[in-house]
Protein backbone atom coordinates (compact mmCIF):
# COMPACT_ATOMS: atom_id res chain seq x y z
CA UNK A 1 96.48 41.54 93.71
CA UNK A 2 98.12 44.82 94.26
CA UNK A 3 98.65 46.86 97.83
CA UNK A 4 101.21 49.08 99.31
CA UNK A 5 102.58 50.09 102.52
CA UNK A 6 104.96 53.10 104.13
CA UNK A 7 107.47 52.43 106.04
CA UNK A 8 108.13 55.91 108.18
CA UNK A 9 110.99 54.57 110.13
CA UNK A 10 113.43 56.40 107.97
CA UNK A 11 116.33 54.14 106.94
CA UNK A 12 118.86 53.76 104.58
CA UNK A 13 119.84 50.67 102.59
CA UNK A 14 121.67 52.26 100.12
CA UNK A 15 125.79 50.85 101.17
CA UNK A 16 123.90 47.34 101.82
CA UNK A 17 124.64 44.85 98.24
CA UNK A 18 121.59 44.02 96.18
CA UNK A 19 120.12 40.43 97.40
CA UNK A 20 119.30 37.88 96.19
CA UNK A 21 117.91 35.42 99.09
CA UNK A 22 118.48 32.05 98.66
CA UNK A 23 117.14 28.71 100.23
CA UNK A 24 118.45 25.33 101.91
CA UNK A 25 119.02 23.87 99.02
CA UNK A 26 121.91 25.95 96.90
CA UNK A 27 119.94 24.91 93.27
CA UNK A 28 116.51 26.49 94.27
CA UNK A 29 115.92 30.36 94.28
CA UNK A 30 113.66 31.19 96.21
CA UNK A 31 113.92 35.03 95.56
CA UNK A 32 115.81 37.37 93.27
CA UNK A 33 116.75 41.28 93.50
CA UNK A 34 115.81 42.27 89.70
CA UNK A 35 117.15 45.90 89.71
CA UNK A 36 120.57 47.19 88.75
CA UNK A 37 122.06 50.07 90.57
CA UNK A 38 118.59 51.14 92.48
CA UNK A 39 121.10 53.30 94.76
CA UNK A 40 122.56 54.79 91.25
CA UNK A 41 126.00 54.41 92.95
CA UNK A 42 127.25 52.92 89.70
CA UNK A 43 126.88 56.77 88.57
CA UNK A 44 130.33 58.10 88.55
CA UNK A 45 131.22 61.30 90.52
CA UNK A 46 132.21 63.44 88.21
CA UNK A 47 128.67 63.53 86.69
CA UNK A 48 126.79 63.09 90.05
CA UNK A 49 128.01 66.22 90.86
CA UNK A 50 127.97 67.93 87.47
CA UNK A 51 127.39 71.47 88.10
CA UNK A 52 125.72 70.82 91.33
CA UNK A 53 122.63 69.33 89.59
CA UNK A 54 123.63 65.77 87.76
CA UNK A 55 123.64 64.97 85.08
CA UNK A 56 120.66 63.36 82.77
CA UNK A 57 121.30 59.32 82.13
CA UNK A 58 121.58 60.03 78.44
CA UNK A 59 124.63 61.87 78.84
CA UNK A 60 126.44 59.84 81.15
CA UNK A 61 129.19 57.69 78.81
CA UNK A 62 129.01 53.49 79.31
CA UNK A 63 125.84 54.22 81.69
CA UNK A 64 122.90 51.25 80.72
CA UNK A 65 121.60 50.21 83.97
CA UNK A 66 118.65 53.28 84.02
CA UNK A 67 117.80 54.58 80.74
CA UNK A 68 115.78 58.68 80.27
CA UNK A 69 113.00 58.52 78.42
CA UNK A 70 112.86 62.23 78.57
CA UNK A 71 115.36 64.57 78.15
CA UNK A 72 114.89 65.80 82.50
CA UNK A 73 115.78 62.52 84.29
CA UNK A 74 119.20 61.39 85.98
CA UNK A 75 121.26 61.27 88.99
CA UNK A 76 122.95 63.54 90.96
CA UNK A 77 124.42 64.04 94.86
CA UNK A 78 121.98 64.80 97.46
CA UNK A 79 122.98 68.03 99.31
CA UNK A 80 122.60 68.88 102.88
CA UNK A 81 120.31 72.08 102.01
CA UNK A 82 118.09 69.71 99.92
CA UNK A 83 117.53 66.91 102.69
CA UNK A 84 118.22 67.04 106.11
CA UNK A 85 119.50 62.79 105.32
CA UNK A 86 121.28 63.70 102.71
CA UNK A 87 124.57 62.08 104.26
CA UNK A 88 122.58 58.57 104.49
CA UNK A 89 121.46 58.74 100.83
CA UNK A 90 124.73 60.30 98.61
CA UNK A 91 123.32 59.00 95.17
CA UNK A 92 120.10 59.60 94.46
CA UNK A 93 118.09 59.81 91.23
CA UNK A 94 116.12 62.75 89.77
CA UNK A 95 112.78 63.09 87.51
CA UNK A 96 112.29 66.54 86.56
CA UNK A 97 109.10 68.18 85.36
CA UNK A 98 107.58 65.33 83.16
CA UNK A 99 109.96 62.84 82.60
CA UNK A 100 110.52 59.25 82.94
CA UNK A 101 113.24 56.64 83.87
CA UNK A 102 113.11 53.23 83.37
CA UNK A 103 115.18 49.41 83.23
CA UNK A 104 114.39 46.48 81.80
CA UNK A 105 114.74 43.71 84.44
CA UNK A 106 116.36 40.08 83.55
CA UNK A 107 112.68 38.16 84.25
CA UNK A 108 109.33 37.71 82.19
CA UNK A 109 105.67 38.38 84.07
CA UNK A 110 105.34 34.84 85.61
CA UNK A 111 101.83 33.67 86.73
CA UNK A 112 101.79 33.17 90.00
CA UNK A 113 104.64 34.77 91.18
CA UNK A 114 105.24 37.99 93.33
CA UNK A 115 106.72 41.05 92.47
CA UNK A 116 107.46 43.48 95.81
CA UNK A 117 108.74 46.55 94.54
CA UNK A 118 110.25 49.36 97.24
CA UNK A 119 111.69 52.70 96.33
CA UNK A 120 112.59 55.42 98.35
CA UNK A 121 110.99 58.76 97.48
CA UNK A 122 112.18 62.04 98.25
CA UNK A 123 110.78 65.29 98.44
CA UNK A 124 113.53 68.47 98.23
CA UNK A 125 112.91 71.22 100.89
CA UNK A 126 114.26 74.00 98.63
CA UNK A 127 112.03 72.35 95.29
CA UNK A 128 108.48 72.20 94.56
CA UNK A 129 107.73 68.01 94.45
CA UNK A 130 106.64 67.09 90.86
CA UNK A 131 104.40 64.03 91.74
CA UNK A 132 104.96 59.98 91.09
CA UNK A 133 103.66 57.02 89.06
CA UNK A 134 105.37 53.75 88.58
CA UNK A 135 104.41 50.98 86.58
CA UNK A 136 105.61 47.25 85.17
CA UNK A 137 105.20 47.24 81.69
CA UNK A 138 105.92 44.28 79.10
CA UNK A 139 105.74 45.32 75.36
CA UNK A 140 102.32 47.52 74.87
CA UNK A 141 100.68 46.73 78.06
CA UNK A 142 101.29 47.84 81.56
CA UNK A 143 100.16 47.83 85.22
CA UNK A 144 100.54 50.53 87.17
CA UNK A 145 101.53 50.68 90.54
CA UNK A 146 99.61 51.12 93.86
CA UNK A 147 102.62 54.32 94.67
CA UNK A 148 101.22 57.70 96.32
CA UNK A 149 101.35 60.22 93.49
CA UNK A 150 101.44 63.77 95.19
CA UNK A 151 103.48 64.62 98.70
CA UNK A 152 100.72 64.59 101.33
CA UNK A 153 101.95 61.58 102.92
CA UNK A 154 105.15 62.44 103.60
CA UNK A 155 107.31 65.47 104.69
CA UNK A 156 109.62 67.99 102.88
CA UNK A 157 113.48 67.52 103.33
CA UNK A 158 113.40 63.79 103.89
CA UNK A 159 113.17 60.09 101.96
CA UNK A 160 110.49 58.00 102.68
CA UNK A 161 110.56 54.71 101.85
CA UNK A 162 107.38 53.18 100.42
CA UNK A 163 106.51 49.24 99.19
CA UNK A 164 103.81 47.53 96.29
CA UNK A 165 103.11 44.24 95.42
CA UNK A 166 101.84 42.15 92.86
CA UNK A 167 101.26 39.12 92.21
CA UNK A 168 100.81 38.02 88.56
CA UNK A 169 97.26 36.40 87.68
CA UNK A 170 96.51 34.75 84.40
CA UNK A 171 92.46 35.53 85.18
CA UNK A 172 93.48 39.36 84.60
CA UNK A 173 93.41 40.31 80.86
CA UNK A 174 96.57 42.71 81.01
CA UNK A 175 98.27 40.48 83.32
CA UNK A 176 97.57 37.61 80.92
CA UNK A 177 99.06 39.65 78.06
CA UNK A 178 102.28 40.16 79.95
CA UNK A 179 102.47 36.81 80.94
CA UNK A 180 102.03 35.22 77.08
CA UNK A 181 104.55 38.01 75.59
CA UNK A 182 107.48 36.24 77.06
CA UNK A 183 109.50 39.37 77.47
CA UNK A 184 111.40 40.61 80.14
CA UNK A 185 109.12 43.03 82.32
CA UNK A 186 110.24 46.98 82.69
CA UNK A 187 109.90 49.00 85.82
CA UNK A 188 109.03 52.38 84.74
CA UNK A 189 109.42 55.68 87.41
CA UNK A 190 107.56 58.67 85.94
CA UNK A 191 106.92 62.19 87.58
CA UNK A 192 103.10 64.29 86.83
CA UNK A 193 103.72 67.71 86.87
CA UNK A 194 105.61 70.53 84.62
CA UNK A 195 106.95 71.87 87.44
CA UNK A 196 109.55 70.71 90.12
CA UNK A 197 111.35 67.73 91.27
CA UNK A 198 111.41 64.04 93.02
CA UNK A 199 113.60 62.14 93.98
CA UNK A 200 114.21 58.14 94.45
CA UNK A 201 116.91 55.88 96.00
CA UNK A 202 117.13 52.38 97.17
CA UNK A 203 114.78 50.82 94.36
CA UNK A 204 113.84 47.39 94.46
CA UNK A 205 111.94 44.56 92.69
CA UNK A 206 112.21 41.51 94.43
CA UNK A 207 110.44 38.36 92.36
CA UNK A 208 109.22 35.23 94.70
CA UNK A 209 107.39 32.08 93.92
CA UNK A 210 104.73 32.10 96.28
CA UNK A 211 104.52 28.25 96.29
CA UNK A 212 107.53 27.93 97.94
CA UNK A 213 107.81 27.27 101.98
CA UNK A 214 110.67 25.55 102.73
CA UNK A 215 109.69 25.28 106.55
CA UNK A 216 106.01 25.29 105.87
CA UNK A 217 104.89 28.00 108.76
CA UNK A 218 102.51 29.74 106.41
CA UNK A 219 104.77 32.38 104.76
CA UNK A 220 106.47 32.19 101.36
CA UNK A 221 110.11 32.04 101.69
CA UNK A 222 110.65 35.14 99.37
CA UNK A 223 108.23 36.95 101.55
CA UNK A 224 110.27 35.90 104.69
CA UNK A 225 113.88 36.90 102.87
CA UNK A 226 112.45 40.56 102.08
CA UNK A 227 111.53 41.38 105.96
CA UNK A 228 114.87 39.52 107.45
CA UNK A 229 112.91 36.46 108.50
CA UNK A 230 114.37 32.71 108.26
CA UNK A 231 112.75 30.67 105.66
CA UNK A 232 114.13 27.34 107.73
CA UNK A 233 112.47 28.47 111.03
CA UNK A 234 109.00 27.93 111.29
CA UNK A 235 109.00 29.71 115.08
CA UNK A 236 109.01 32.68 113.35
CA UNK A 237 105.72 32.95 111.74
CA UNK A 238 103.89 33.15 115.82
CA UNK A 239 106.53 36.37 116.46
CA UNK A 240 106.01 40.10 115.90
CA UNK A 241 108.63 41.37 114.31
CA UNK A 242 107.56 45.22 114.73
CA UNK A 243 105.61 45.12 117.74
CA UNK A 244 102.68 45.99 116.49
CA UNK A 245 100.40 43.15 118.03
CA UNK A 246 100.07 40.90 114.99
CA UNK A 247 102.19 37.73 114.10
CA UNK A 248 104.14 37.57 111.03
CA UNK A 249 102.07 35.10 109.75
CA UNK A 250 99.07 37.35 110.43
CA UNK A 251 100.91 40.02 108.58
CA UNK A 252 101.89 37.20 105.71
CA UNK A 253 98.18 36.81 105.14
CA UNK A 254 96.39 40.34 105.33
CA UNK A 255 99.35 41.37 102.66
CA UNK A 256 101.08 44.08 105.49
CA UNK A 257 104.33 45.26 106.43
CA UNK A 258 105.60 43.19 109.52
CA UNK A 259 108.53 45.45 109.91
CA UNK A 260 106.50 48.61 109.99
CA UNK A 261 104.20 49.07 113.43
CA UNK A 262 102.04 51.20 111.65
CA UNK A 263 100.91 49.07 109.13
CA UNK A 264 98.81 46.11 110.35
CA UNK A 265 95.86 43.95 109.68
CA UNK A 266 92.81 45.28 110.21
CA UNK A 267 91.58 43.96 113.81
CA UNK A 268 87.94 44.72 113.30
CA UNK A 269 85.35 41.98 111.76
CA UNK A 270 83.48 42.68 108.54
CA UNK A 271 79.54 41.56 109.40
CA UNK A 272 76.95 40.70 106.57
CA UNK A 273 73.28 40.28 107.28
CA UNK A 274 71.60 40.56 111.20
CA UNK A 275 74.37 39.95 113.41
CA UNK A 276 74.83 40.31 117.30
CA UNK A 277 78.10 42.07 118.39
CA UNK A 278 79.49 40.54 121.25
CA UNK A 279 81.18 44.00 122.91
CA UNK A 280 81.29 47.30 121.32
CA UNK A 281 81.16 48.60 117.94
CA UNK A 282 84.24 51.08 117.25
CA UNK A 283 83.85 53.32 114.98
CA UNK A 284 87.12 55.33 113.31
CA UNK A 285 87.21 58.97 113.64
CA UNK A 286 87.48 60.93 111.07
CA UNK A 287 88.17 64.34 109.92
CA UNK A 288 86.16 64.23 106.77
CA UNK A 289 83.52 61.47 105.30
CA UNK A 290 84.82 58.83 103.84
CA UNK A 291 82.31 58.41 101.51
CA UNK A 292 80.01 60.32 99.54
CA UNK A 293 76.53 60.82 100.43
CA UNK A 294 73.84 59.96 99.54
CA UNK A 295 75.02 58.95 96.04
CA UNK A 296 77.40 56.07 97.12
CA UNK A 297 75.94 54.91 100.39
CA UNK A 298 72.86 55.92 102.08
CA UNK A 299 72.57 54.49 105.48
CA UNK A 300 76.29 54.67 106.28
CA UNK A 301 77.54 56.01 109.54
CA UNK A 302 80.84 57.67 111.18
CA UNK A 303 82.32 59.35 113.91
CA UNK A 304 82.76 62.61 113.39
CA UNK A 305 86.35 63.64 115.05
CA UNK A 306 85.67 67.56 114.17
CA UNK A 307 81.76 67.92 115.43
CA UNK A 308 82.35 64.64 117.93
CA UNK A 309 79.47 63.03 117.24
CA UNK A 310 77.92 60.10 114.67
CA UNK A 311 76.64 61.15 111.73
CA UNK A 312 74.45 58.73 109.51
CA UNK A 313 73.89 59.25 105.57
CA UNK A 314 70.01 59.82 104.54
CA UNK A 315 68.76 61.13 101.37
CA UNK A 316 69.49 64.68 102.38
CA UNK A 317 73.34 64.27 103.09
CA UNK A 318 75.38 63.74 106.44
CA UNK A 319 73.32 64.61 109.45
CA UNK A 320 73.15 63.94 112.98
CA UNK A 321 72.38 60.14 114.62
CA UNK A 322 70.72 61.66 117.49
CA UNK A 323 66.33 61.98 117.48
CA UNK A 324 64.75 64.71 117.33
CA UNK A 325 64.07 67.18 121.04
CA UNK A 326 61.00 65.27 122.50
CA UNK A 327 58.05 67.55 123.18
CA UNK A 328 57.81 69.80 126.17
CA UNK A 329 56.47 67.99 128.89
CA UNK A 330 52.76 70.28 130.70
CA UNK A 331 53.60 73.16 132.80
CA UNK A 332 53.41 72.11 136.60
CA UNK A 333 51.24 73.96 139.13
CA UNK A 334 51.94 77.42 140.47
CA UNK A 335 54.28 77.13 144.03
CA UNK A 336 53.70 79.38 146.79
CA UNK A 337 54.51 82.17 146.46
CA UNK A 338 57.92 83.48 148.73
CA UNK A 339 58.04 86.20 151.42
CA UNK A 340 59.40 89.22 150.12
CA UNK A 341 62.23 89.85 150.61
CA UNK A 342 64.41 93.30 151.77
CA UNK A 343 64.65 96.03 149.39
CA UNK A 344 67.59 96.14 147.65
CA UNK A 345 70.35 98.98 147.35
CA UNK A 346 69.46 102.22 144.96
CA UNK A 347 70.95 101.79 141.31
CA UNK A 348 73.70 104.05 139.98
CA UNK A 349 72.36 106.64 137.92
CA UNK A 350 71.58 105.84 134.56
CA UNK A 351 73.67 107.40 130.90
CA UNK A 352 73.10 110.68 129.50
CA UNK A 353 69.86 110.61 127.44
CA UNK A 354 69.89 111.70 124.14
CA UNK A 355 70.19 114.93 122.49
CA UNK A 356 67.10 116.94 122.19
CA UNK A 357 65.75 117.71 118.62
CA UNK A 358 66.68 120.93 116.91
CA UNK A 359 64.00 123.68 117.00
CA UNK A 360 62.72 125.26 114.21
CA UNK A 361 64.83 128.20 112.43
CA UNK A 362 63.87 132.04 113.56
CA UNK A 363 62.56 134.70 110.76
CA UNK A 364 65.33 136.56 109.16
CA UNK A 365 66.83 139.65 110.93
CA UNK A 366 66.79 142.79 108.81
CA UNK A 367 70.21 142.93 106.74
CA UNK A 368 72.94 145.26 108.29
CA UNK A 369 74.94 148.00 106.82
CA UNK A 370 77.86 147.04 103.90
CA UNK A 371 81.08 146.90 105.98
CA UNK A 372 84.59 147.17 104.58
CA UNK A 373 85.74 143.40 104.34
CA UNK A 374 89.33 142.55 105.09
CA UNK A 375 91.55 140.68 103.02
CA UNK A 376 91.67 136.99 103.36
CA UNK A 377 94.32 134.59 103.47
CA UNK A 378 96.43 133.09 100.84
CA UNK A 379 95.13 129.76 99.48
CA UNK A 380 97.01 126.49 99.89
CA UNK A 381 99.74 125.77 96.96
CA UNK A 382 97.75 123.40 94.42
CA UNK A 383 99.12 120.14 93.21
CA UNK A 384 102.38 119.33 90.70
CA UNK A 385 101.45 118.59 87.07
CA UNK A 386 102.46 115.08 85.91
CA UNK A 387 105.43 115.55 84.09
CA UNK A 388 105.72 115.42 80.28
CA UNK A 389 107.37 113.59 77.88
CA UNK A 390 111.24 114.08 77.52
CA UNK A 391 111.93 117.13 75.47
CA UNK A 392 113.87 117.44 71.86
CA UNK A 393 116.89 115.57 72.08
CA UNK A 394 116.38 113.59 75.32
CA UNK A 395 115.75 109.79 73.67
CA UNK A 396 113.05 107.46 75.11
CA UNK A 397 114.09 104.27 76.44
CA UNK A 398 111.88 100.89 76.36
CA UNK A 399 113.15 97.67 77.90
CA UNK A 400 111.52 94.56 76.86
CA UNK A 401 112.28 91.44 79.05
CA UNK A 402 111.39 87.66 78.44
CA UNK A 403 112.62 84.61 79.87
CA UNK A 404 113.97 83.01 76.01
CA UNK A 405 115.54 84.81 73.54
CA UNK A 406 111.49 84.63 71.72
CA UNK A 407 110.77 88.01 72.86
CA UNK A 408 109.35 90.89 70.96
CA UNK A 409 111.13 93.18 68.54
CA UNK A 410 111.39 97.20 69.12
CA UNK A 411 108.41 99.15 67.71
CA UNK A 412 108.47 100.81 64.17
CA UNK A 413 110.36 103.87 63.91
CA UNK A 414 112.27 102.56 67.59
CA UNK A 415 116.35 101.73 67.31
CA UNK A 416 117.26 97.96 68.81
CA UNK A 417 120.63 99.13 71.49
CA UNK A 418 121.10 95.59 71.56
CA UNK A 419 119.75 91.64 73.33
CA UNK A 420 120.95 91.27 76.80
CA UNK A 421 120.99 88.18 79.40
CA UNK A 422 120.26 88.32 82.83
CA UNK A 423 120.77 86.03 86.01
CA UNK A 424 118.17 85.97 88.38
CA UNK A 425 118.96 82.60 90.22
CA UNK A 426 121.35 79.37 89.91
CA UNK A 427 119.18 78.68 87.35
CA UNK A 428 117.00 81.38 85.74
CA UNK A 429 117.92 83.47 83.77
CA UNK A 430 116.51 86.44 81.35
CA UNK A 431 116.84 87.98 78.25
CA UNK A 432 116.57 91.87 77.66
CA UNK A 433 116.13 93.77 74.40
CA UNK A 434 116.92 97.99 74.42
CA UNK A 435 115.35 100.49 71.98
CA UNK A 436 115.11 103.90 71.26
CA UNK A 437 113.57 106.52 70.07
CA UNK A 438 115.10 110.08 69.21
CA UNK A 439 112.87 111.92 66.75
CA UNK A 440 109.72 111.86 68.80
CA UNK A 441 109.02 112.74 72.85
CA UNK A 442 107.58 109.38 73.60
CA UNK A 443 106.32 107.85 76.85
CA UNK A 444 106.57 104.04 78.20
CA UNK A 445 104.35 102.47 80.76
CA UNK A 446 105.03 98.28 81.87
CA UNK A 447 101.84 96.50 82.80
CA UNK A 448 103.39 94.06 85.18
CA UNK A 449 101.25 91.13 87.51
CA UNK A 450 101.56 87.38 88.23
CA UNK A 451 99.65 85.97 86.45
CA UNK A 452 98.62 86.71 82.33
CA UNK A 453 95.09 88.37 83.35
CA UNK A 454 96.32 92.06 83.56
CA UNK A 455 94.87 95.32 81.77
CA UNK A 456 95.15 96.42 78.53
CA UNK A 457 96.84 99.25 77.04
CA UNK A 458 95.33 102.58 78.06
CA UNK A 459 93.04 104.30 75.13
CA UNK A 460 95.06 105.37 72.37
CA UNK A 461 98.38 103.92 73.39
CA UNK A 462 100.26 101.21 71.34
CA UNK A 463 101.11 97.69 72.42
CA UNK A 464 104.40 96.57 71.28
CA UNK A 465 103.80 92.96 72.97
CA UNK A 466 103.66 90.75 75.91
CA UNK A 467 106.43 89.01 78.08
CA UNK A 468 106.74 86.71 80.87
CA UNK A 469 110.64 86.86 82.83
CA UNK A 470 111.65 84.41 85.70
CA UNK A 471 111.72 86.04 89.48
CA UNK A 472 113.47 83.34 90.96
CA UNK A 473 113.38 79.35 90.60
CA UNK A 474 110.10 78.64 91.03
CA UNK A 475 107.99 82.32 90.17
CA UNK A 476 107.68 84.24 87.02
CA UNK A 477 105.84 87.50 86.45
CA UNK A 478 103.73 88.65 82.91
CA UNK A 479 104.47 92.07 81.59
CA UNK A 480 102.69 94.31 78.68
CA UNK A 481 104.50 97.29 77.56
CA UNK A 482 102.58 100.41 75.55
CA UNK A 483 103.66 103.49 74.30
CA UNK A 484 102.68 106.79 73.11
CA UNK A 485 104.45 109.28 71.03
CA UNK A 486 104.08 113.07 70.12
């Protein structure tokens, strides 16, 4: 069994030490903290602030607790003009484009146990968010986490803090893998996309024996340590520890956060076969369906939030619930009919009408006698030429511009001034290559758009190549240059 829940009560555990929760008696553990370092405090300054971006795991010396398995993941010092709780967090660390970070923790994959795993996850306002996954692995097998993988649910500038569970079954054929390899399990943080950044704090695997209930009121003790409750107080499991109108017990069972009002059981009752509902029948609004129709389920209904009405699945699609218009009832017998009334006031006067057709053209007078014209005016100036190439002795210039040092070489007969490097943000940069060209009057034109569908060369001009330089962090531009020579 896997689920997950959000916490959006933004908090911050990260000066709190790691737990491990034990109970009444000081030989049984009831359940144990499994990460090292998930506030990567352990990270020392000097590299958390490297530069003012980290510094990647890999090069951090006597650093074992989180290992890169790409060259893009670390830890570095969260700044107030990357999240507005910066102060709260300090640490935090970093997967870059597609990377991946991950630490073996001291336990196997035990049946029957739970594993509740929370992490913090950040998304930078001044950073495109590159997207999460997170899995327990043991050897070749793995189980990936129920985490949200792109930013929707939660809000640029801030941590959010989000939790999983699992609880290891022997009837599963991965889990039952894991469970006979004997090895110690890996959490495993990995970001999607080639582009941008996110960012975790405050990780956490906490392992529990679900058997265990020391005060037997329902609720694991484990379970109970995680959310602050006391595993010796069974008077506990009838309060509600978030307000939220369900008892921790309640929240125990339905596998939700009791500390977080907005996740909560569900309160409605699932009905098979012909049943009579005692009271009304809510349905959920919604802004979109929440299935598809009709492939998944014909004859399913909801509310409609947008059109405000219920809308029922048929074999054509979403439609209406409401019938058809009835018929139009006979037309009733003529009433009397009324006095008449006074005359009303005169109307104003009504628009213009039309134009009137043109007549027909009269027969051509006789022509007059030849009169002495006068000279007209002076026609207007016409328009400037384009201008030519350079003359003799006036070289051509071509500047070719790529983002590496990989960028094309100056044409045939063309002179190389020299490779240039350009800043273009804290950290983009370009390179820039000069040539030349003396002998011949010559003419450049740069083909320049966002994206690499631009135009070709015009009709008997020469491509020398194609480029692509950074604008600023986040935006690049493509660029064909052509020439054309005398």
């Amino acid at each position: 069994m896997i689920s997950i829940s959000q916490n959006k009560t933004r908090f911050c555990l990260k000066h709190l030490p790691l737990v491990m929760a034990l109970g009444a008696t000081a030989s049984h553990v009831f359940a144990q903290e499994l990460v090292q370092d998930g506030g990567f405090e352990a990270v020392p300054s000097i590299y958390a602030q490297y530069a003012g971006s980290g510094t990647f795991f890999h090069d951090i010396p006597g650093y074992d607790h989180w290992v890169s398995e790409s060259t893009d993941a670390g830890a570095w010092e969260t700044l107030s003009h990357q999240f507005y709780d910066a102060a709260e967090h300090g640490n935090a660390g970093f997967l870059r484009r597609t990377s991946t970070m991950s630490q073996t923790l001291n336990a196997p994959f035990i049946d029957g146990n739970t594993y509740r795993i929370a992490i913090d996850l950040g998304k930078r306002m001044d950073y495109s968010y590159a997207g999460f996954h997170a899995f327990l692995r043991a050897g070749d097998n793995s189980i990936q986490l129920n985490f949200p993988t792109n930013s929707s649910t939660f809000n640029y500038g801030y941590f959010d803090r989000f939790t999983a569970s699992i609880t290891a079954d022997n009837a599963d054929p991965i889990h039952a893998a894991m469970i006979a390899s004997g090895m110690n399990i890996e959490l495993v943080l990995k970001s999607l996309n080639s582009n941008g950044e996110t960012a975790v704090d405050n990780v956490s695997v906490v392992m529990s024996d679900p058997s265990d209930d020391s005060d037997n009121d329902g609720m694991n003790d484990g379970w109970e340590t995680t959310y602050g409750l006391d595993p010796t107080d069974p008077s506990d499991s009838n309060q509600d520890l978030d307000g939220d109108g369900s008892t921790n017990r309640e929240e125990f069972t339905k596998n939700t956060d009791p500390s977080d009002p907005d996740d909560y059981p569900n309160q409605y009752v699932h009905y098979n076969g012909d049943t009579t509902i005692n009271g009304a029948l809510r349905l959920e609004p919604k802004s979109a369906p929440p299935v598809t129709c009709p492939e998944r389920e014909p004859g399913a209904l909801y509310y409609d939030a947008i059109e405000d009405e219920v809308l029922v699945c048929d074999n054509k699609g979403w439609g209406s619930l409401k019938g058809d218009d009835g018929e139009k009832g006979e037309t009733g017998p003529q009433g009397p009919i009324g006095l008449t009334g006074p005359a009303g006031a005169d109307g104003a006067i009504g628009p213009q009408g039309p134009i009137g057709l043109t007549g027909p053209q009269g027969p051509q007078g006789p022509t007059g006698a030849t009169g002495i014209g006068l000279t007209g005016p002076e026609g207007p100036q016409g328009p400037i030429g384009l201008t030519g190439p350079a003359g003799p002795g006036t070289p051509s210039v071509m500047y070719l511009t790529h983002r590496t040092s990989s960028l094309p070489a100056c044409p045939s007969g063309w002179t190389e001034a020299g490779l240039t490097r350009l800043n273009v943000s804290d950290r983009e940069d370009n390179y820039q290559r000069v040539c030349y060209q003396s002998s011949l009057q010559c003419s450049v034109v740069y083909l320049t758009h966002r994206t690499s569908s631009f135009p070709a060369c015009p009709s008997g001009w020469t491509e020398v190549g194609q480029t692509r330089f950074n604008v600023s962090d986040n935006e690049d531009n493509y660029q064909r240059v052509c020439y054309t020579c005398l």
